[in-house]
C-alpha atoms as a PDB file:
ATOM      1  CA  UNK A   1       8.908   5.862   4.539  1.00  0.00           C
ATOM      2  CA  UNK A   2       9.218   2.254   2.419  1.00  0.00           C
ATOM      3  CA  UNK A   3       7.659  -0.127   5.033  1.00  0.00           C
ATOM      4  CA  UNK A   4       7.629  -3.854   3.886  1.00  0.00           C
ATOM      5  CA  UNK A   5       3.924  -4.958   4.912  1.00  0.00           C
ATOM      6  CA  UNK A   6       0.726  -6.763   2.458  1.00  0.00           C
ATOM      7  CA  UNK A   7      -0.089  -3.705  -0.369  1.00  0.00           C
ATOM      8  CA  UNK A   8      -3.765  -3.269   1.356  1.00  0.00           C
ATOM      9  CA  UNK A   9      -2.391  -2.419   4.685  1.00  0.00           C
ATOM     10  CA  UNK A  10       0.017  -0.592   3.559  1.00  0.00           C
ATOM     11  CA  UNK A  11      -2.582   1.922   1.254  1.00  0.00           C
ATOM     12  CA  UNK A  12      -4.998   1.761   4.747  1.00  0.00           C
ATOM     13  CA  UNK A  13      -2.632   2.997   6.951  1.00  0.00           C
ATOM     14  CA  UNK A  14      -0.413   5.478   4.918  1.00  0.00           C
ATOM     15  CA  UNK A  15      -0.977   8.309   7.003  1.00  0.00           C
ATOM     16  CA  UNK A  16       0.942   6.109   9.666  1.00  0.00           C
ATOM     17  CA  UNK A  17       4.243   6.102   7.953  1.00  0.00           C
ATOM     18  CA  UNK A  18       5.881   9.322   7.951  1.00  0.00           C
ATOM     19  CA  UNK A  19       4.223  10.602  11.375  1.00  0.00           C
ATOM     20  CA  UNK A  20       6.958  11.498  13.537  1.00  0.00           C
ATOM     21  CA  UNK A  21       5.980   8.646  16.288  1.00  0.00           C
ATOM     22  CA  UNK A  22       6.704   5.899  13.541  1.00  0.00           C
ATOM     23  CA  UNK A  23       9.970   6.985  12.492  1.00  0.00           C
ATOM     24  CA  UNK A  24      10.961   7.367  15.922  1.00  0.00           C
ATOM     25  CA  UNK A  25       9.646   3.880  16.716  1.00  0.00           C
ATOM     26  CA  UNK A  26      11.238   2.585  13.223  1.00  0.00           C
ATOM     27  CA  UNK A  27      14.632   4.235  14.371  1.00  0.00           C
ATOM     28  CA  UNK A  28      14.410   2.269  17.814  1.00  0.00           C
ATOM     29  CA  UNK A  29      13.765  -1.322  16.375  1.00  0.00           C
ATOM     30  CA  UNK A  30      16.342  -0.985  13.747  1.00  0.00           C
ATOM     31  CA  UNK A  31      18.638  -0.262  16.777  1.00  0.00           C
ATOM     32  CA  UNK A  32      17.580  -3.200  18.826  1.00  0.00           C
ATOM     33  CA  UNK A  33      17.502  -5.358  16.089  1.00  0.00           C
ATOM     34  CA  UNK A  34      21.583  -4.427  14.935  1.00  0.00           C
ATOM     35  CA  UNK A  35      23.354  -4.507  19.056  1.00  0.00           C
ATOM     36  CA  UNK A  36      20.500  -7.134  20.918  1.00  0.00           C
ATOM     37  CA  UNK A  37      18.354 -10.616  20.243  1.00  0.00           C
ATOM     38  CA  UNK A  38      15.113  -9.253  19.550  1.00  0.00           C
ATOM     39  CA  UNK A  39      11.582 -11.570  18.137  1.00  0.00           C
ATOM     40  CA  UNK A  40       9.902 -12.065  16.124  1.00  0.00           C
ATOM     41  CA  UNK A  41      12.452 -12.661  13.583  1.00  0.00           C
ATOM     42  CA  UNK A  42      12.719  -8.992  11.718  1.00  0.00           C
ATOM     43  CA  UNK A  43      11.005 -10.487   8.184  1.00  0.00           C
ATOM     44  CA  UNK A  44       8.129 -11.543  10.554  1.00  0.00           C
ATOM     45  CA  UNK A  45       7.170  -8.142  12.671  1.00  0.00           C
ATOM     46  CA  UNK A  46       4.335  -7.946  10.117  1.00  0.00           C
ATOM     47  CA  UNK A  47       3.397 -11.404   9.738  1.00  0.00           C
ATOM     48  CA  UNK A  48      -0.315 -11.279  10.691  1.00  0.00           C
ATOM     49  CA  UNK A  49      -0.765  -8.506   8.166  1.00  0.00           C
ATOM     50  CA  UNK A  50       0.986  -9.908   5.649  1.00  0.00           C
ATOM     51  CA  UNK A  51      -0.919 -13.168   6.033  1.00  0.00           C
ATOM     52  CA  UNK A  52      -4.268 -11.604   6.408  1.00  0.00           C
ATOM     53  CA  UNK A  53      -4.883  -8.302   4.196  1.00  0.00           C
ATOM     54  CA  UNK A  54      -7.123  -5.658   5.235  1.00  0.00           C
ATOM     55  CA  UNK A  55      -9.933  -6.262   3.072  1.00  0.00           C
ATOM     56  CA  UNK A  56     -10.066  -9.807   4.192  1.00  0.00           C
ATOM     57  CA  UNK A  57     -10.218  -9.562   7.855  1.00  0.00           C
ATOM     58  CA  UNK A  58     -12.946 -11.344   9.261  1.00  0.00           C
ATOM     59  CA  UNK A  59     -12.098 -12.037  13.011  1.00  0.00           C
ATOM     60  CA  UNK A  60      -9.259  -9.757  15.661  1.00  0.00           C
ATOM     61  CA  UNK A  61      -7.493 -11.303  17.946  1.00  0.00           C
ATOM     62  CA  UNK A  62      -5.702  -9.177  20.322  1.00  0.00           C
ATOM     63  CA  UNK A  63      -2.991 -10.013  22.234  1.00  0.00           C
ATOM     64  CA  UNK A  64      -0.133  -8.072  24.091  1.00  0.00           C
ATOM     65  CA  UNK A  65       3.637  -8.865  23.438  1.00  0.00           C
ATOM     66  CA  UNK A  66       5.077 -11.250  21.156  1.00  0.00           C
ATOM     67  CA  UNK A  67       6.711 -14.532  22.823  1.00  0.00           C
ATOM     68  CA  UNK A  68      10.304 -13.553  24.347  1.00  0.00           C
ATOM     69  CA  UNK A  69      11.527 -16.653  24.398  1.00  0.00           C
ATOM     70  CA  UNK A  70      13.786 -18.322  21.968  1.00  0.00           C
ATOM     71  CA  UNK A  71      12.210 -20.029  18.750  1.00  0.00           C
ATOM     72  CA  UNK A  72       8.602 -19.137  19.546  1.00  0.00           C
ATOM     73  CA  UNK A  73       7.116 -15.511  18.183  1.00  0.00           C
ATOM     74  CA  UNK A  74       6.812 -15.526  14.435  1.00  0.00           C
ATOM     75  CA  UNK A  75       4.697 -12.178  14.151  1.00  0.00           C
ATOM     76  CA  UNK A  76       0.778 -14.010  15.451  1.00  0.00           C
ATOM     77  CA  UNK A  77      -0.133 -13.410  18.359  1.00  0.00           C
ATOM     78  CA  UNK A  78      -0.334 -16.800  20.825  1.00  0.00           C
ATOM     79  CA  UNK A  79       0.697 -18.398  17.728  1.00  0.00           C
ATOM     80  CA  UNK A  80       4.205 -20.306  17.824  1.00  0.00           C
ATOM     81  CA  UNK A  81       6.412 -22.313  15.261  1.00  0.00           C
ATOM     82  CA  UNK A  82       5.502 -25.750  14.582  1.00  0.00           C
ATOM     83  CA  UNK A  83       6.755 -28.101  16.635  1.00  0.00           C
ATOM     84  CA  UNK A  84       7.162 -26.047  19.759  1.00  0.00           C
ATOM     85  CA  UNK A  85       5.538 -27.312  23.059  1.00  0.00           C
ATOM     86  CA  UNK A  86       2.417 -25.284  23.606  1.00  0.00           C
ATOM     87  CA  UNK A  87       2.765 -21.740  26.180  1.00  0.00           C
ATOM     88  CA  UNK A  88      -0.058 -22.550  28.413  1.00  0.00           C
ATOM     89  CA  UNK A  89      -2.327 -19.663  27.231  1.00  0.00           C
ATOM     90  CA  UNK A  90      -2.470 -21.098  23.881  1.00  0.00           C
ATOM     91  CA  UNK A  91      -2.871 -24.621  25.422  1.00  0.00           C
ATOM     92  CA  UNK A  92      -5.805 -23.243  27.187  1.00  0.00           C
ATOM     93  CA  UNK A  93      -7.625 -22.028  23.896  1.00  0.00           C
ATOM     94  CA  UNK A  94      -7.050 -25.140  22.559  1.00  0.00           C
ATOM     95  CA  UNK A  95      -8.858 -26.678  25.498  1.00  0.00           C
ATOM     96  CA  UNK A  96     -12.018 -24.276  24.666  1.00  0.00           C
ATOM     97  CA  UNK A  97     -12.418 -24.892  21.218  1.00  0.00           C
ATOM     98  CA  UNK A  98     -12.159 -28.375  22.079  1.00  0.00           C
ATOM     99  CA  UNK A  99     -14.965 -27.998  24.270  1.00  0.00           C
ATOM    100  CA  UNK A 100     -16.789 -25.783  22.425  1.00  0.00           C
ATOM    101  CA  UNK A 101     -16.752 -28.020  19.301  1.00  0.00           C
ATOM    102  CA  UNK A 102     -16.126 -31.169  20.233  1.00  0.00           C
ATOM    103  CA  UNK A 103     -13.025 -31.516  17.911  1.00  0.00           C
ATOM    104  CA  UNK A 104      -9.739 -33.396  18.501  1.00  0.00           C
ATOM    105  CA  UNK A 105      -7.615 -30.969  20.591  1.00  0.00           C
ATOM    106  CA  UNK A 106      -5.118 -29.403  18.472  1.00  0.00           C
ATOM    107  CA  UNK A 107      -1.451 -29.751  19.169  1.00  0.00           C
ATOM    108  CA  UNK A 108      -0.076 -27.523  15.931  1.00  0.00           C
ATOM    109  CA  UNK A 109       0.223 -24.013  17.830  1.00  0.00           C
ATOM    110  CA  UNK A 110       1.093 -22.426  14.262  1.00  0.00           C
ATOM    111  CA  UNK A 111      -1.950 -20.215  13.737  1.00  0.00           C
ATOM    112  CA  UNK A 112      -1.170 -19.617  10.591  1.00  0.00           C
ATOM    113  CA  UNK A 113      -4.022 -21.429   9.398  1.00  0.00           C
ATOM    114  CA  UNK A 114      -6.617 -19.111  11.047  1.00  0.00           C
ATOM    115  CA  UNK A 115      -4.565 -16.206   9.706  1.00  0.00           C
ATOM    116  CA  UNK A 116      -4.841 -17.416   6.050  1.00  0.00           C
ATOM    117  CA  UNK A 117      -9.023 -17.563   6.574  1.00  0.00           C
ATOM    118  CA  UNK A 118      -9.056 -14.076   7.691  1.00  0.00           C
ATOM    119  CA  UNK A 119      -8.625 -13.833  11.539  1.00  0.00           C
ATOM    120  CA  UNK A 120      -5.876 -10.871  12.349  1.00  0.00           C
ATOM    121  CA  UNK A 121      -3.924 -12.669  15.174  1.00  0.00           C
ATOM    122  CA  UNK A 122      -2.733  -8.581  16.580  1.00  0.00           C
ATOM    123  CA  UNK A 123      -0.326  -8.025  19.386  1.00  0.00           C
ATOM    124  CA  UNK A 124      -0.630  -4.592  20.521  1.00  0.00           C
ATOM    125  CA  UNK A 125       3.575  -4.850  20.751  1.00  0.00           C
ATOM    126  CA  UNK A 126       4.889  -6.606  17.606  1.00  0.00           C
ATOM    127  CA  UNK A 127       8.661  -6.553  19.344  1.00  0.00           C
ATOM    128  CA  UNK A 128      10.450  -7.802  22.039  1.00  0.00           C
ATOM    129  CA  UNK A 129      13.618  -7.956  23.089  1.00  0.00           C
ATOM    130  CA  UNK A 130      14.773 -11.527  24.400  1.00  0.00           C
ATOM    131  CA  UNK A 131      13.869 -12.564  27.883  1.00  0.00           C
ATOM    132  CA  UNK A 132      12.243  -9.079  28.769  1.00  0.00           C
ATOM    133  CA  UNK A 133       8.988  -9.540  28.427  1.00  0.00           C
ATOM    134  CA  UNK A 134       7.543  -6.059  27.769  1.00  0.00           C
ATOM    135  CA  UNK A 135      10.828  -4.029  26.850  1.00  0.00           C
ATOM    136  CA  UNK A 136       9.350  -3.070  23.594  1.00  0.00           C
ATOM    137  CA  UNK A 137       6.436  -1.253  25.176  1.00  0.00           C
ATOM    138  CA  UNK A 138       5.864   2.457  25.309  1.00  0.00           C
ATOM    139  CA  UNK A 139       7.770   2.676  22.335  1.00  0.00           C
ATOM    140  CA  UNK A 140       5.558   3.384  19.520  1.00  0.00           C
ATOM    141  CA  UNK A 141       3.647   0.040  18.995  1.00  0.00           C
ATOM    142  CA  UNK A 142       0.938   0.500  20.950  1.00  0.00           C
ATOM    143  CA  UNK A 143      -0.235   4.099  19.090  1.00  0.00           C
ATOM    144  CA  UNK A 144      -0.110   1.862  15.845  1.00  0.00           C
ATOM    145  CA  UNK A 145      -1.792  -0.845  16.882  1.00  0.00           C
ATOM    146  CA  UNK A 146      -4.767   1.568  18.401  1.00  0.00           C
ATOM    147  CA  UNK A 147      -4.636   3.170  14.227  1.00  0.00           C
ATOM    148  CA  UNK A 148      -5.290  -0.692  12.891  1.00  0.00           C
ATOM    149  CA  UNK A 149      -7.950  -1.340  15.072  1.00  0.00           C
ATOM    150  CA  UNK A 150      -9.462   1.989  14.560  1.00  0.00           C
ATOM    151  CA  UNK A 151      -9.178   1.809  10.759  1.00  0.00           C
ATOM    152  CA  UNK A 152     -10.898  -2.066  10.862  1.00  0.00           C
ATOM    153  CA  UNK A 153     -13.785  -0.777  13.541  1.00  0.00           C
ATOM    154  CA  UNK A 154     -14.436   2.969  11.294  1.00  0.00           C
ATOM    155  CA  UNK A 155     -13.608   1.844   7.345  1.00  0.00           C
ATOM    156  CA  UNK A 156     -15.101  -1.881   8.123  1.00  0.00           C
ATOM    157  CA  UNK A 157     -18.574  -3.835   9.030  1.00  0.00           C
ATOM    158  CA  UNK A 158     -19.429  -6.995  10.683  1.00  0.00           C
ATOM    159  CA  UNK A 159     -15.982  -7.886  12.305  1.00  0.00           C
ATOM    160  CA  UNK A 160     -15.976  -9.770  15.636  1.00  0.00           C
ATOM    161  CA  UNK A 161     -12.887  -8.400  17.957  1.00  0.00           C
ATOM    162  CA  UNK A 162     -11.895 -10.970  20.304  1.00  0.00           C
ATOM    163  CA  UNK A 163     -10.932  -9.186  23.575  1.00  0.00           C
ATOM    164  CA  UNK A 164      -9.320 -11.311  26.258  1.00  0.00           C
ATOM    165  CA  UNK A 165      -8.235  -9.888  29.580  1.00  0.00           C
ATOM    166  CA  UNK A 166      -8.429  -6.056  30.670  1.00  0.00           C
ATOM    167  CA  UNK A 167      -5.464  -4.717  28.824  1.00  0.00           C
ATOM    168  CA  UNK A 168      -7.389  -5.660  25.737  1.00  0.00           C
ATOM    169  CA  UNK A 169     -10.566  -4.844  26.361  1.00  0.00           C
ATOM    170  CA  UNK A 170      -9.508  -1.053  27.092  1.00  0.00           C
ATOM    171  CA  UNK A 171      -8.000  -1.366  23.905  1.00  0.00           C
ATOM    172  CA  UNK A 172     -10.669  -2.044  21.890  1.00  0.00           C
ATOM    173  CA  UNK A 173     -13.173   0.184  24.233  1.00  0.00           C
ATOM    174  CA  UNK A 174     -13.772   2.645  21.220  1.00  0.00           C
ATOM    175  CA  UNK A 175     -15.399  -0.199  18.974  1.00  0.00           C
ATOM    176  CA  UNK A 176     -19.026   0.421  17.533  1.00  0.00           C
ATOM    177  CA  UNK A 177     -21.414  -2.466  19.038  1.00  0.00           C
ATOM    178  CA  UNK A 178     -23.863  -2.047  16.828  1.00  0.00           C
ATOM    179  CA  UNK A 179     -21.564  -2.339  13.490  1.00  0.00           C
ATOM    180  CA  UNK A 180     -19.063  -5.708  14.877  1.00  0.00           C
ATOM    181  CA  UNK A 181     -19.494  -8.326  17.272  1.00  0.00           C
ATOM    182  CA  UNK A 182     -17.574  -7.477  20.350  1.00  0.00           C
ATOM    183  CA  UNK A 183     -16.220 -10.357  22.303  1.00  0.00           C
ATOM    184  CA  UNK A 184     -14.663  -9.661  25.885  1.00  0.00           C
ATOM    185  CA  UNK A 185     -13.735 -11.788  28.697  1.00  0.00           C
ATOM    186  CA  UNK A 186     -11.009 -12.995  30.798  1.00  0.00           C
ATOM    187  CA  UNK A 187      -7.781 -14.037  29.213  1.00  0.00           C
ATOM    188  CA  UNK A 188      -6.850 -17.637  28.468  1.00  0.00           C
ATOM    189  CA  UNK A 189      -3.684 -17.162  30.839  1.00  0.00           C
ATOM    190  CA  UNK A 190      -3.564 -20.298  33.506  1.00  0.00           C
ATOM    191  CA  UNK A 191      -3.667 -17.372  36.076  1.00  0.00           C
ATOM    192  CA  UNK A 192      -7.323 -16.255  34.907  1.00  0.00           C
ATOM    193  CA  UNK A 193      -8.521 -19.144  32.453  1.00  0.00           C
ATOM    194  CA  UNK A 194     -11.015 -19.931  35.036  1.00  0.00           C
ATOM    195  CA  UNK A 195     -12.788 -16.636  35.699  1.00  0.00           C
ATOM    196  CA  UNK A 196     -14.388 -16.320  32.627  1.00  0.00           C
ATOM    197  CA  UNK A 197     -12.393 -17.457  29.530  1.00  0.00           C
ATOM    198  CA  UNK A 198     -13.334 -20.889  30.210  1.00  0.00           C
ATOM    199  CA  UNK A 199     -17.004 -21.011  28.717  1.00  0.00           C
ATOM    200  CA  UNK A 200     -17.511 -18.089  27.036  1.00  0.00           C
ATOM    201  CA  UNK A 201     -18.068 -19.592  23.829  1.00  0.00           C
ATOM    202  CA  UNK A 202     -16.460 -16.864  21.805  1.00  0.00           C
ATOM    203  CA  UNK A 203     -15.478 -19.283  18.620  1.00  0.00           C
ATOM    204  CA  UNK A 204     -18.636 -20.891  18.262  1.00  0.00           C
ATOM    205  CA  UNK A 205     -19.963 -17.281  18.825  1.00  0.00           C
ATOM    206  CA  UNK A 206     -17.730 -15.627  16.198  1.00  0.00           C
ATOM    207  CA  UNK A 207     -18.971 -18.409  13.754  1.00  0.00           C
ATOM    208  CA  UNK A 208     -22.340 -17.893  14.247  1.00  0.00           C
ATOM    209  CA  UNK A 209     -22.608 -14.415  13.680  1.00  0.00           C
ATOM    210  CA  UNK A 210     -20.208 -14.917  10.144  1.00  0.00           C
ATOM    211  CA  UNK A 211     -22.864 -17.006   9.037  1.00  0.00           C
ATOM    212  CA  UNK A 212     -25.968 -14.752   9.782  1.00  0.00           C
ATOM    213  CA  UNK A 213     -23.955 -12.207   7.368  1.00  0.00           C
ATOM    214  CA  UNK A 214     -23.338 -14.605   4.943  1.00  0.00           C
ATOM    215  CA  UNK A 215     -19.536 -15.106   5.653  1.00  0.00           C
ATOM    216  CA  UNK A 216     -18.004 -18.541   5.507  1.00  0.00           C
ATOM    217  CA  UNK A 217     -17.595 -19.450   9.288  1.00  0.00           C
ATOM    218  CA  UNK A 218     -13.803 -20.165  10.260  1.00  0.00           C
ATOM    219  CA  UNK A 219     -12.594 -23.694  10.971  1.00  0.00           C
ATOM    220  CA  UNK A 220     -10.598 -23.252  14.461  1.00  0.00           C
END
C-alpha cells in the first residue's frame, strides 16, 4: 500500500502497510472521510511525522484523540491552528513551561514549532469524527501507534517520552529506562492538572538530559 507520510517513516515502518489491520483501518477512514466531517483535515492525519522524521526525533509527546471540534486538530497532538483560543489542557502546559522557565506565557497553540526541532507531538488516535470524541478508537490506530513507539524505544537511543495521564503511561509501559528518559505524570487536563502535572518539571527535565548527550536542548 502507497501511504503519503515523510520517506524515513515510511522505510521504518514498512512492515505496517500491507498487514491486514492497516488496510482494514485504511478502508474505514477513507469511508468516514467520503459520507461524515472527520479531523484532522485528511492531508494532515500524518502531520507530526511529516514534520518531524524518524531519524530526527528527539522528544514524544503522547496524547490520545485529535481535537473534535471544528477548526482545531491539524495532525499534533494538543497542538491547534493559529489563532484559535487555547483548549484548557494546552493552556495548562503553557502555564508550566511558564513556570518552569520563567518565559512569557505563550498564546500561539500551533506546535508546529516544537515539531520542526524534533519533538513527535503523537496521538495514539490520529482521527476523529466531528463532535464524538473517541469514535475513531478501536479501529486500528492504536496498534499503529504502539509499532511507532516501539520502533523509536527498540531502533533508537536517548529519547525522552513524555507520558501524561494513565492511558499514556500504559502505553508507553514497554519503554527501556535505561536507554530514554521516561517522563510520566498526571495529565495537563483542568480535571487532573493539579495532582501531579503541575510541577513536574518535565521540559526543563527533557532539556537537561539533551544536553548531557550532547543534543541541542529544545526551545518550548
Amino acid at each position: 500500500m502507497d501511504v503519503k507520510i515523510e520517506p524515513s517513516w515510511k522505510e521504518e515502518l514498512r512492515a505496517e502497510w500491507d498487514k491486514p489491520y492497516f488496510q482494514r483501518l485504511t478502508d474505514f477512514v477513507r469511508q468516514e472521510y467520503a459520507t461524515k466531517q472527520v479531523f484532522p483535515p485528511g492531508q494532515q492525519i500524518f502531520a507530526a511525522f511529516d514534520a518531524c522524521p524518524f531519524d530526527k526525533t528527539k522528544v514524544v509527546i503522547l496524547g490520545q484523540d485529535p481535537y473534535h471540534d471544528v477548526g482545531k486538530a491539524n495532525g499534533l497532538c494538543f497542538s491547534v491552528n493559529p489563532g484559535t483560543p487555547l483548549p484548557p489542557s494546552l493552556l495548562n502546559i503553557f502555564k508550566e513551561i511558564h513556570n518552569e522557565t520563567g518565559q512569557p506565557m505563550e498564546t500561539n497553540g500551533d506546535l508546529s514549532r516544537w515539531a520542526k526541532q524534533g519533538v513527535l507531538l503523537l496521538n495514539s488516535v490520529l482521527t476523529v469524527e466531528a463532535h464524538k470524541a473517541a469514535s475513531h478508537q478501536r479501529r486500528g490506530w492504536e496498534e499503529f501507534t504502539d509499532e511507532v513507539i516501539m520502533r523509536l524505544a527498540n531502533d533508537r537511543e536517548g529519547l525522552v517520552f513524555m507520558l501524561w495521564g494513565a492511558y499514556a503511561a500504559r502505553k508507553g509501559a514497554f519503554i527501556d529506562r535505561n536507554k530514554h528518559l521516561v517522563l510520566t505524570s498526571a495529565h495537563p487536563s483542568p480535571l487532573s492538572a493539579a495532582k501531579g502535572f503541575f510541577g513536574n518539571g518535565h521540559f526543563l527535565k527533557a532539556n537537561e538530559y539533551l544536553e548531557s548527550r550532547g543534543e541541542k536542548p529544545i526551545e518550548w
